[in-house]
Protein backbone atom coordinates (compact mmCIF):
# COMPACT_ATOMS: atom_id res chain seq x y z
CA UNK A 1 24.20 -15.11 69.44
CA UNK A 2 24.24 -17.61 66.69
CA UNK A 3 20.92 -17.65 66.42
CA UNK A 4 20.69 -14.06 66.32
CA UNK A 5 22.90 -13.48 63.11
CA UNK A 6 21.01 -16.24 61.17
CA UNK A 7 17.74 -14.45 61.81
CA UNK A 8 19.64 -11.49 61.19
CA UNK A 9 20.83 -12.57 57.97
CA UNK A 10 17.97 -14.56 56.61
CA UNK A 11 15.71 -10.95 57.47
CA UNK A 12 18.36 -9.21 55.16
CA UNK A 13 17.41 -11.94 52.36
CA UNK A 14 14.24 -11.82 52.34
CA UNK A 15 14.06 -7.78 52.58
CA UNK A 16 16.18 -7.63 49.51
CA UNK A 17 14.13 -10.46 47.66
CA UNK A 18 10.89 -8.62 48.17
CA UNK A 19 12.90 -5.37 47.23
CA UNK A 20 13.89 -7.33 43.81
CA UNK A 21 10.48 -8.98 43.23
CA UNK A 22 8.47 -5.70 43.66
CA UNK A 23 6.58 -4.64 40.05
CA UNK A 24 8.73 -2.26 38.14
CA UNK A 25 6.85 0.54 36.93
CA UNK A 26 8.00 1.28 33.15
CA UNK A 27 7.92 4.78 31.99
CA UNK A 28 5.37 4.87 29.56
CA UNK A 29 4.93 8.25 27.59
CA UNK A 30 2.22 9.15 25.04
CA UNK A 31 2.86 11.56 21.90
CA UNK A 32 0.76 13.02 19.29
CA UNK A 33 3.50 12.33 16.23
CA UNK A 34 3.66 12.38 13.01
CA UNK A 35 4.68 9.27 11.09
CA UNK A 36 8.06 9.78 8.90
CA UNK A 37 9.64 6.68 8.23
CA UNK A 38 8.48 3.03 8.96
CA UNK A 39 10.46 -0.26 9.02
CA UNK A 40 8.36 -3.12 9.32
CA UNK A 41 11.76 -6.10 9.10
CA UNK A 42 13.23 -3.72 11.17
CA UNK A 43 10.52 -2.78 13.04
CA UNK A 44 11.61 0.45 13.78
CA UNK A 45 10.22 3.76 13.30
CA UNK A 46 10.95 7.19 13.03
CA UNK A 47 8.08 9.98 14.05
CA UNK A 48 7.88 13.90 14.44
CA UNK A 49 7.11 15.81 17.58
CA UNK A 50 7.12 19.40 17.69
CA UNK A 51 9.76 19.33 15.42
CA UNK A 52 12.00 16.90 16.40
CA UNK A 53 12.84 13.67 15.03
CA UNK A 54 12.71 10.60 17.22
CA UNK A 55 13.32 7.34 16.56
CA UNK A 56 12.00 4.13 18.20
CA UNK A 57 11.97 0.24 18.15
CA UNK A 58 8.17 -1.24 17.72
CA UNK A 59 7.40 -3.77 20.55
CA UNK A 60 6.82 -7.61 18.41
CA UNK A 61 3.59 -7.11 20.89
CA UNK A 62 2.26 -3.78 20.16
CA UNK A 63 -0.80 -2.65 19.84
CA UNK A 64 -1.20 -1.09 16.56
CA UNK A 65 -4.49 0.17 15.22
CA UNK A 66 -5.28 2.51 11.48
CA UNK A 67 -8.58 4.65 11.40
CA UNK A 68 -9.64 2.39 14.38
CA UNK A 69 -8.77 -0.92 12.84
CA UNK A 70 -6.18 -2.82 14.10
CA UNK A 71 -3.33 -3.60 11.63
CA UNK A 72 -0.04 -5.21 11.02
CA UNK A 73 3.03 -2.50 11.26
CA UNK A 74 3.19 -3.09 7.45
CA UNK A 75 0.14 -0.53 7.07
CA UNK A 76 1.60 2.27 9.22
CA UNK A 77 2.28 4.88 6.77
CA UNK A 78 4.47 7.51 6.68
CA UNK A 79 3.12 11.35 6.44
CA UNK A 80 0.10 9.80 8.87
CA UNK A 81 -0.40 11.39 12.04
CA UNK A 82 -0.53 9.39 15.66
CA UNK A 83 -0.58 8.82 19.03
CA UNK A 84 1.93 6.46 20.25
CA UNK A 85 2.81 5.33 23.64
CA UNK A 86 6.51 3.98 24.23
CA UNK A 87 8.68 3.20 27.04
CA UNK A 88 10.60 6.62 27.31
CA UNK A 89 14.00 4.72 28.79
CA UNK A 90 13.96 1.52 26.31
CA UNK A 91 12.94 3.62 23.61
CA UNK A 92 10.40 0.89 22.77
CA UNK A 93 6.45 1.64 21.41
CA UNK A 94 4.13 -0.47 22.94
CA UNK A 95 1.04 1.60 21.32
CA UNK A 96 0.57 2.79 17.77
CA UNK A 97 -3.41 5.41 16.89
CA UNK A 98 -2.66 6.03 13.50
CA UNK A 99 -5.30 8.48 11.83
CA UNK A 100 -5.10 6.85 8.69
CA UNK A 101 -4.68 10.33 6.70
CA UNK A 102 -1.33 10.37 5.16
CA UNK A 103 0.50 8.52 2.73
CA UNK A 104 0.10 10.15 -0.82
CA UNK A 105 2.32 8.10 -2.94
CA UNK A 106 3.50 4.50 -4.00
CA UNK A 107 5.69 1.15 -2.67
CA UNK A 108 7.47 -0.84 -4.68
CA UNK A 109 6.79 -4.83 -3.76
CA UNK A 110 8.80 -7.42 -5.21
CA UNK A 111 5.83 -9.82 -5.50
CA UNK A 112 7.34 -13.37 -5.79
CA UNK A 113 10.09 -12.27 -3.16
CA UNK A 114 12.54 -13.04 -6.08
CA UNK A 115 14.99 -10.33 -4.79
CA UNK A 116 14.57 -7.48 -7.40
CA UNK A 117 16.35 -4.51 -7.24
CA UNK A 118 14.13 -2.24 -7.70
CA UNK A 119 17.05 0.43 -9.54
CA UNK A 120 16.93 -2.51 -11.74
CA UNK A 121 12.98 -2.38 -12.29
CA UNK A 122 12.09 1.12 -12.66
CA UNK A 123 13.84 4.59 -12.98
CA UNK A 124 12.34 7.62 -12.41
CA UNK A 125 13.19 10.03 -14.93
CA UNK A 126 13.98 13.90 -14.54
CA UNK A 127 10.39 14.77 -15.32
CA UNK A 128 8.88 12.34 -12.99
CA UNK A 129 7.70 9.89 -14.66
CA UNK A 130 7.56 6.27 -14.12
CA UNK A 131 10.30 4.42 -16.43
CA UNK A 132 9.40 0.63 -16.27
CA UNK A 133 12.01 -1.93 -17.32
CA UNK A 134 10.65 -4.78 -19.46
CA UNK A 135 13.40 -7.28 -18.71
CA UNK A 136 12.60 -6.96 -15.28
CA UNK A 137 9.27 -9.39 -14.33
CA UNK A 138 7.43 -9.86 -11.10
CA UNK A 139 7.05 -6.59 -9.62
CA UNK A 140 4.28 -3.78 -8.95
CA UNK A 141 4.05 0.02 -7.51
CA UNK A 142 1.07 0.23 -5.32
CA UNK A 143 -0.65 2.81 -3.71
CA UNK A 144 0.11 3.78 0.03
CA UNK A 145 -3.47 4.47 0.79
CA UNK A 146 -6.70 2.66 0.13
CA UNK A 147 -9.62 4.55 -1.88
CA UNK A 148 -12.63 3.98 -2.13
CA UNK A 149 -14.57 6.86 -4.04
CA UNK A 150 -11.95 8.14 -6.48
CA UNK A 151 -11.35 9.17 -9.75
CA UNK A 152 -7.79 8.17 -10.85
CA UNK A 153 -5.87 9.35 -13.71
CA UNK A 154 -2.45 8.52 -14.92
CA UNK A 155 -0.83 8.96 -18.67
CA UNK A 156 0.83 5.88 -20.31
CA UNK A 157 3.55 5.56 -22.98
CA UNK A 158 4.83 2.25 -24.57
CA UNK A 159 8.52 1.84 -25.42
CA UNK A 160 7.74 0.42 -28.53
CA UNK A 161 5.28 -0.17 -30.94
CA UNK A 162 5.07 -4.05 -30.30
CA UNK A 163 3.82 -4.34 -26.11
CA UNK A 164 5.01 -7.65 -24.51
CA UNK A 165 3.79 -9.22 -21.68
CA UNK A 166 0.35 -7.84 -20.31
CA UNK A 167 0.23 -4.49 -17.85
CA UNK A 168 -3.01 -3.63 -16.08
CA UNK A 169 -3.78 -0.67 -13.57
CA UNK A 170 -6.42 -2.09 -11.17
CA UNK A 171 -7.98 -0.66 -8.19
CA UNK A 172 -10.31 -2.01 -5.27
CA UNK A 173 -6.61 -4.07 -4.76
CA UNK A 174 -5.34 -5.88 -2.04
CA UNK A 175 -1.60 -5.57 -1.29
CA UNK A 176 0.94 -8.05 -2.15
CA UNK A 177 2.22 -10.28 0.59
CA UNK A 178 5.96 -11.72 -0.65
CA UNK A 179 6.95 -13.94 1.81
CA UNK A 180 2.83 -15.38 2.06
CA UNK A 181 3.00 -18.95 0.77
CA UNK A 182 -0.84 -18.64 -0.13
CA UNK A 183 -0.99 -17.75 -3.76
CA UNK A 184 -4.40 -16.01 -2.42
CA UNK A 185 -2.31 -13.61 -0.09
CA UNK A 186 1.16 -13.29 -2.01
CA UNK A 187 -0.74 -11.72 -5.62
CA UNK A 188 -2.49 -8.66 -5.47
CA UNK A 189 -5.89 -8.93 -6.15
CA UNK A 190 -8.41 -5.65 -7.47
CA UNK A 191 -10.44 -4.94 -10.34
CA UNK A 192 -7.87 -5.00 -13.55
CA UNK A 193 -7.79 -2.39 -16.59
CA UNK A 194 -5.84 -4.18 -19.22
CA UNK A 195 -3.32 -1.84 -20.89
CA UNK A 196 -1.70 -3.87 -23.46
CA UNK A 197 -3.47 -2.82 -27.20
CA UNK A 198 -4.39 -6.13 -28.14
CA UNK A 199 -7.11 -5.89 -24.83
CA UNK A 200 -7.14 -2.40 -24.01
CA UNK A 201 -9.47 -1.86 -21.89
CA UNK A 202 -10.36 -4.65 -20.51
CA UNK A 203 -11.57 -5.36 -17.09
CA UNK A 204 -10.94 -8.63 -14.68
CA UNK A 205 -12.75 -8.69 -11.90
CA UNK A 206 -10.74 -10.21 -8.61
CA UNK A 207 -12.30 -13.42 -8.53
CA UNK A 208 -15.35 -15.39 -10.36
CA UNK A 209 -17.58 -14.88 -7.24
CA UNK A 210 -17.30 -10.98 -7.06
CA UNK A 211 -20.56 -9.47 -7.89
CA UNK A 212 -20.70 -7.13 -10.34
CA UNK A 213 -24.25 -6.03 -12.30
CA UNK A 214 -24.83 -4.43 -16.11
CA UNK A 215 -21.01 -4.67 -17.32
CA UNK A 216 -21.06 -2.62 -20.19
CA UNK A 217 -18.94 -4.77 -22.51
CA UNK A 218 -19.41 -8.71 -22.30
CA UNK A 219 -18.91 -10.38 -19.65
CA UNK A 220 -16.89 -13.73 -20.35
CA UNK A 221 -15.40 -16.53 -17.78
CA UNK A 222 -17.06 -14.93 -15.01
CA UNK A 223 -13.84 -12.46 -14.59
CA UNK A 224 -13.41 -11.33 -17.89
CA UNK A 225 -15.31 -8.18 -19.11
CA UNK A 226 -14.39 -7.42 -22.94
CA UNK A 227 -14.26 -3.75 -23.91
CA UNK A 228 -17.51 -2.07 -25.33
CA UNK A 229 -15.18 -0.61 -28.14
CA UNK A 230 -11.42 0.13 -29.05
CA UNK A 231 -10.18 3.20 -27.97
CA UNK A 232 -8.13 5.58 -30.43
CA UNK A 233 -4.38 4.72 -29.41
CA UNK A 234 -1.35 7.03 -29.59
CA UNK A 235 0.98 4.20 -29.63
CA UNK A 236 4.29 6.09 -29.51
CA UNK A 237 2.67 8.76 -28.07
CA UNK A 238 1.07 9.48 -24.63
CA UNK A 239 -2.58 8.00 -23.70
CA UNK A 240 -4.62 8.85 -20.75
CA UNK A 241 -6.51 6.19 -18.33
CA UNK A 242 -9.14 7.45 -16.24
CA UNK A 243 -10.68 5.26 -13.82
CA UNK A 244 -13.25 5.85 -11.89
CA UNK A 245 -15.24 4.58 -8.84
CA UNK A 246 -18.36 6.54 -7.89
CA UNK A 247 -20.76 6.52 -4.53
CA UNK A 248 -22.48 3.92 -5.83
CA UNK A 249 -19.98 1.27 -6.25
CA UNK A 250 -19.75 2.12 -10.40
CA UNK A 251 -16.16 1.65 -11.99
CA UNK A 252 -15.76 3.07 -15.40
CA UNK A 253 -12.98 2.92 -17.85
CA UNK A 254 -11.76 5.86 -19.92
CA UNK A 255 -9.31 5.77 -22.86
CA UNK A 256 -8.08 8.99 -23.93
CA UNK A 257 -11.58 10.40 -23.06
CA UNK A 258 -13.51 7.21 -24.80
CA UNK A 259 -15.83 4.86 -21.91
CA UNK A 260 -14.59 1.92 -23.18
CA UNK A 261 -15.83 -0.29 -20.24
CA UNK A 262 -18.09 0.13 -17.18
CA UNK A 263 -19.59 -2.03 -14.11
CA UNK A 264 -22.15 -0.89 -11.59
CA UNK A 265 -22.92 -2.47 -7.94
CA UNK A 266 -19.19 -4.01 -7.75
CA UNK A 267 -19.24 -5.71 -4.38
CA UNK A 268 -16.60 -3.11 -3.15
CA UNK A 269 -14.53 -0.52 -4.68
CA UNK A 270 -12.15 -0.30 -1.70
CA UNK A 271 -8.44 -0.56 -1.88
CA UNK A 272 -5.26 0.12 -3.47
CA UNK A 273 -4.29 1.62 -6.57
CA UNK A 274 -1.80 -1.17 -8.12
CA UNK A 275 0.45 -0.43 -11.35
CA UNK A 276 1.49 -3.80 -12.45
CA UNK A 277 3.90 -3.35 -15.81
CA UNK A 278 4.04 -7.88 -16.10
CA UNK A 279 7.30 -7.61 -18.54
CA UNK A 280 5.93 -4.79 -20.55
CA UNK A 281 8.78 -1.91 -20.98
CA UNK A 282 6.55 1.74 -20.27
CA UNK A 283 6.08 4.92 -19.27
CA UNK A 284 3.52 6.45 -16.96
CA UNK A 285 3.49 10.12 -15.68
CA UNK A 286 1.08 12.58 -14.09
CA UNK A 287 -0.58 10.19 -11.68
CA UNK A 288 -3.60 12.19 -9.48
CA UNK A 289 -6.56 10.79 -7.68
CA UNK A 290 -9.64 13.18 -7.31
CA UNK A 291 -11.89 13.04 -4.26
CA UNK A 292 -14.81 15.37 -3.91
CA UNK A 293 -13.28 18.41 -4.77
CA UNK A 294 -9.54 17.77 -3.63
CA UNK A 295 -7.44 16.49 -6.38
CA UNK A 296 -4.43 15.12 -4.86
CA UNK A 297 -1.03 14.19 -6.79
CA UNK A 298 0.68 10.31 -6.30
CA UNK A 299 4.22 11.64 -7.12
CA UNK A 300 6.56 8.78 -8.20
CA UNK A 301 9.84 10.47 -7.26
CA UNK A 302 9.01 8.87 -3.45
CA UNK A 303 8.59 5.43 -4.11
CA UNK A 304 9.54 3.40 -0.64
């Protein structure tokens, strides 16, 4: 009888071991979203279906992948659409397709990780435009989307007749990385337009190896490509930039109308579109980037 129950019993053990040891199959739904908000510290996110808002925790092991290229949850975008698979009772993604179509607008990046405010840094005023606080140092807007062949066109202002400090538009960027100890990774690195009037004009190329063929003004220092000519300034008024990047890999400057630089064959013109003010207190409004025949606005008044 003894014998009995301790067969009895050990049965029962070993039934509910294999019971608790048996694979647990997670339920795993998959959406077609669209992306609204993203939190990569967080690493949350928030997505549209049909409608309705839902928001979710991003698995530290998900697969995440932009246009087909897998990513960091830094360059999921909102505005994109996606398919995402998550577990539907954790509430946890464990699978990001984004299409890599959305994001028309800027993010603010406090470069050095120096802990700027950016309501300290910039305002945006009532008609949109960019307000840019000189006192204010080691910051940048950049795009939300790369570019590649583009035609981008913003309107400048200077606070003040005498420009400190020295502000460049470049595109063909990288993004900033703040908390990258590399200096290589942390700074933003594209094709500069120098805005200050001293150098107006100017381009600096992203490093001394990065082909480039017939620069239009003089090359110097293997980066440094002096304007052709001096644009006519408006210096308490509003200027134009126009740069553009063609299907050829060609990036030319315009002041105000004026080519004032040019390079053809640059070894890409892929990337961000950085605004970089470096202490200097301005304005910039009407940003637009032209594609083919869509002309699309970069509003400021949604800077993440």
């Amino acid at each position: 009888m003894k014998l009995l129950r301790k067969l009895l019993a050990l049965s029962l053990v070993m039934a509910v071991h294999a019971i608790m040891t048996l694979p647990v199959q997670a339920q795993v739904k998959k959406i077609e979203v669209e992306i609204t908000t993203v939190d990569p510290e967080a690493r949350t996110i928030t997505v549209t279906q049909e409608g309705k808002p839902l928001q979710l925790d991003i698995s530290r092991k998900a697969m995440i992948s932009v246009a087909g290229k897998e990513v960091d949850v830094s360059a999921v975008l909102p505005g994109d659409k996606a398919t995402i698979e998550y577990h539907e009772d954790l509430g946890v993604v464990t699978k990001i397709e984004a299409a890599g179509s959305g994001g028309n607008g800027w993010k603010f990046y406090d470069v050095f990780n120096k802990d700027i405010d950016p309501d300290r840094a910039i305002i945006i005023a009532r008609d949109g435009s960019l307000v840019c606080q000189g006192k204010v140092n080691g910051y940048c807007l950049a795009s939300l989307r790369e570019y590649s062949e583009f035609t981008f066109s913003v309107e400048f202002q200077y606070d003040s007749e005498k420009v400190v400090g020295g502000p460049f538009v470049s595109v063909s960027s990288s993004l900033p990385n703040p908390k990258a100890k590399d200096f290589r990774e942390l700074y933003p690195f594209g094709i500069e337009v120098k805005l200050a009037p001293a150098n107006i004009g100017e381009l600096v190329l992203p490093k001394p190896d990065f082909k480039v063929e017939l620069p239009l003004g003089q090359l110097r220092d293997q980066r440094k490509v002096v304007a052709l000519r001096k644009p006519a300034l408006n210096v308490s008024d509003w200027n134009k930039l126009e740069i553009t990047c063609d299907q050829h890999r060609k990036v030319t400057v315009k002041i105000n109308g004026t080519t004032v630089n040019a390079v053809a064959k640059a070894q890409t013109t892929t990337g961000h579109i950085v605004i970089f003010p470096q202490n200097a207190e301005m304005r910039f409004r009407n940003p637009h980037v032209v594609s083919g025949e869509e002309q699309t606005p970069l509003s400021f008044e949604a800077v993440q």
